[in-house]
N, C-alpha and C. Protein backbone atom coordinates (compact mmCIF):
# COMPACT_ATOMS: atom_id res chain seq x y z
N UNK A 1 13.20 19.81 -3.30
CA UNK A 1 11.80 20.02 -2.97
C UNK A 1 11.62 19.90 -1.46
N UNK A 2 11.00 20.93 -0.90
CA UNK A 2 10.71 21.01 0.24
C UNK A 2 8.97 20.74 0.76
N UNK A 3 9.48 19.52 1.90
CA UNK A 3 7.79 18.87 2.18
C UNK A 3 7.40 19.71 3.38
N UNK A 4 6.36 19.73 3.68
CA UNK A 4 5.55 20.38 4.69
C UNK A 4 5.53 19.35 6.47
N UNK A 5 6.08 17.85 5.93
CA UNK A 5 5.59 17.09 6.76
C UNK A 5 7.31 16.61 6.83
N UNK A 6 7.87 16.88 8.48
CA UNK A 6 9.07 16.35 8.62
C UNK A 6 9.28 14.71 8.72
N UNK A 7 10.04 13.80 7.33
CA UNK A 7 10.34 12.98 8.29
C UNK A 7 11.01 12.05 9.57
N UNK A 8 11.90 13.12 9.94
CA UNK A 8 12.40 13.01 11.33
C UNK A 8 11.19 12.78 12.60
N UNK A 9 10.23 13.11 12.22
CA UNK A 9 9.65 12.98 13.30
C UNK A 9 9.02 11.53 13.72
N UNK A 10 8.90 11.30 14.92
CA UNK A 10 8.65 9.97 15.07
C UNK A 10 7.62 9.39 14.55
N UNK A 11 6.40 9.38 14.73
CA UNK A 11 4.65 9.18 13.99
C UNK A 11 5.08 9.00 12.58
N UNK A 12 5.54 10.23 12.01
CA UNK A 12 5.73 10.48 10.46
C UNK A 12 6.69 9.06 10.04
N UNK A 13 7.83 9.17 10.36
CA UNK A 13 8.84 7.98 10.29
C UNK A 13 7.95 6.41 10.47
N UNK A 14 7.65 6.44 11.22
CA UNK A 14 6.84 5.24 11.49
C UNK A 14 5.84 5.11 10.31
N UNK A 15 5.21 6.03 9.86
CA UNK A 15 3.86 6.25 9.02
C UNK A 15 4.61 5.58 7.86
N UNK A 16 5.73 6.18 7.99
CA UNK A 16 6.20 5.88 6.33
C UNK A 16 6.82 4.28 5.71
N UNK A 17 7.81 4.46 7.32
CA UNK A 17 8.14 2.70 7.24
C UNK A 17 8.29 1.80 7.68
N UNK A 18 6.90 2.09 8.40
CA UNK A 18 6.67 0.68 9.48
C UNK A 18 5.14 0.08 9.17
N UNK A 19 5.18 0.40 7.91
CA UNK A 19 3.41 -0.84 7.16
C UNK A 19 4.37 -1.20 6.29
N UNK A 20 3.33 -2.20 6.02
CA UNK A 20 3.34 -3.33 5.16
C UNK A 20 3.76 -2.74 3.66
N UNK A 21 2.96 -1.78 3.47
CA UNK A 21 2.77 -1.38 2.14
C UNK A 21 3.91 0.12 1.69
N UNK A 22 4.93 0.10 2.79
CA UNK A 22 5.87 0.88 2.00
C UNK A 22 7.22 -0.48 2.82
N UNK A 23 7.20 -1.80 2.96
CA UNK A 23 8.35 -2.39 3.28
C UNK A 23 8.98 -2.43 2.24
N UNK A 24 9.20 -1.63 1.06
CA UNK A 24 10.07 -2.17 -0.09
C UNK A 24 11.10 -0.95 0.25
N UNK A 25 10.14 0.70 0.81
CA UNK A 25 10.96 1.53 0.70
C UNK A 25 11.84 1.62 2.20
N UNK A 26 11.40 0.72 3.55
CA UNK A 26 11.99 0.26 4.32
C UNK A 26 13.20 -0.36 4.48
N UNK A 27 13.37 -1.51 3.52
CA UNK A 27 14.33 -2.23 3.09
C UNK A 27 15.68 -1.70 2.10
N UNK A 28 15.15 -0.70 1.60
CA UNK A 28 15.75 0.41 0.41
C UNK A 28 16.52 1.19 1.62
N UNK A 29 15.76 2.07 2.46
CA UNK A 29 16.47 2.46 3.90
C UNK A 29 17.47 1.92 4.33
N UNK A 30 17.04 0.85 4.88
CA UNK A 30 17.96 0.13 5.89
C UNK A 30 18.98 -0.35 4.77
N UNK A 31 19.24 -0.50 4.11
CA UNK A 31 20.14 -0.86 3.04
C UNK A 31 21.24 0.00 2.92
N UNK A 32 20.46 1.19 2.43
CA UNK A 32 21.23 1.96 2.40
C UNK A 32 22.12 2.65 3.73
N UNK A 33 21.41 2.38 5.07
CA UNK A 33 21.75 2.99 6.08
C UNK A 33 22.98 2.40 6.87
N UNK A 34 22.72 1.12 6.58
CA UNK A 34 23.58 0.24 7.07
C UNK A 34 24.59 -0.36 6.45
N UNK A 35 24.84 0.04 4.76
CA UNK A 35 25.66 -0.77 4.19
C UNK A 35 26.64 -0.82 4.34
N UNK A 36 27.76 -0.40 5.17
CA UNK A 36 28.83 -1.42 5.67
C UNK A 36 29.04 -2.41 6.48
N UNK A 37 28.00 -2.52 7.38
CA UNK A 37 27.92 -3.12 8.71
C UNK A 37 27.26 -4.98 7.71
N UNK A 38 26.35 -4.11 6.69
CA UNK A 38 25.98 -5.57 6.06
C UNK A 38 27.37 -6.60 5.11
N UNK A 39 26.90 -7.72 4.95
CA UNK A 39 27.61 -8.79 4.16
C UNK A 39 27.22 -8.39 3.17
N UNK A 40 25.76 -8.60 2.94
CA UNK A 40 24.83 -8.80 1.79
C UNK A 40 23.45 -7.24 2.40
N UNK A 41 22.64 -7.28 0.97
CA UNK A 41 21.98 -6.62 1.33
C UNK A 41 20.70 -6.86 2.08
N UNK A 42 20.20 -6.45 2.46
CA UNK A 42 18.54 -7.31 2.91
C UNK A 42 17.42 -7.15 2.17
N UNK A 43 17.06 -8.47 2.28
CA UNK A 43 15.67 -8.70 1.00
C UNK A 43 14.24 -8.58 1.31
N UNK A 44 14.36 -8.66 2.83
CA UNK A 44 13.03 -9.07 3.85
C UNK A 44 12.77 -8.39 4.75
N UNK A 45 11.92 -7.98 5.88
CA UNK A 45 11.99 -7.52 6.87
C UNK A 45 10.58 -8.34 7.48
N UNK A 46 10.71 -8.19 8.71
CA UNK A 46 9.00 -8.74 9.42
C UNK A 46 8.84 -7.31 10.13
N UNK A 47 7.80 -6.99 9.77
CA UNK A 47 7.09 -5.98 11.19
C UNK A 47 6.32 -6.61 11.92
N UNK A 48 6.35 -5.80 12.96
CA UNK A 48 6.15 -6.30 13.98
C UNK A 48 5.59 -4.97 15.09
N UNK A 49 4.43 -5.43 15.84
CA UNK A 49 3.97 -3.65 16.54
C UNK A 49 4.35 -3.88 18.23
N UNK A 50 4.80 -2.96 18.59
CA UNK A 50 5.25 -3.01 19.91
C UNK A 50 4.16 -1.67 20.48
N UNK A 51 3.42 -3.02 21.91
CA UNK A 51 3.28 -2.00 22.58
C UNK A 51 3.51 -1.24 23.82
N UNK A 52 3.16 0.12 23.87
CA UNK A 52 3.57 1.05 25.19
C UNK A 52 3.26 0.55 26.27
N UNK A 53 4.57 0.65 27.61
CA UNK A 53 3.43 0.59 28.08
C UNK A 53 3.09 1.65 29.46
């Protein structure tokens, strides 16, 4: 299935997993992205907003 909305793009990426309310599919990410570099998997994350400047 093809989406209309890339998420490569930066805004979009961010939109998706940098709230609160998709950190489960954040953690699912980084899990998956990183799993060799990990011991274990990760259970948690903190966000956190950085700003420009």
């Amino acid at each position: 299935m093809q989406h209309a909305i890339d998420p490569k793009i930066d805004c979009v990426f961010k939109a998706l997993l940098g709230s609160d309310e998709n950190r489960n599919l954040l953690i699912h990410f980084l899990n998956a992205f990183l799993a060799q570099e990990l011991t274990e998997p990760l259970v948690w994350v903190d966000l956190t907003t950085i700003k420009n400047f």
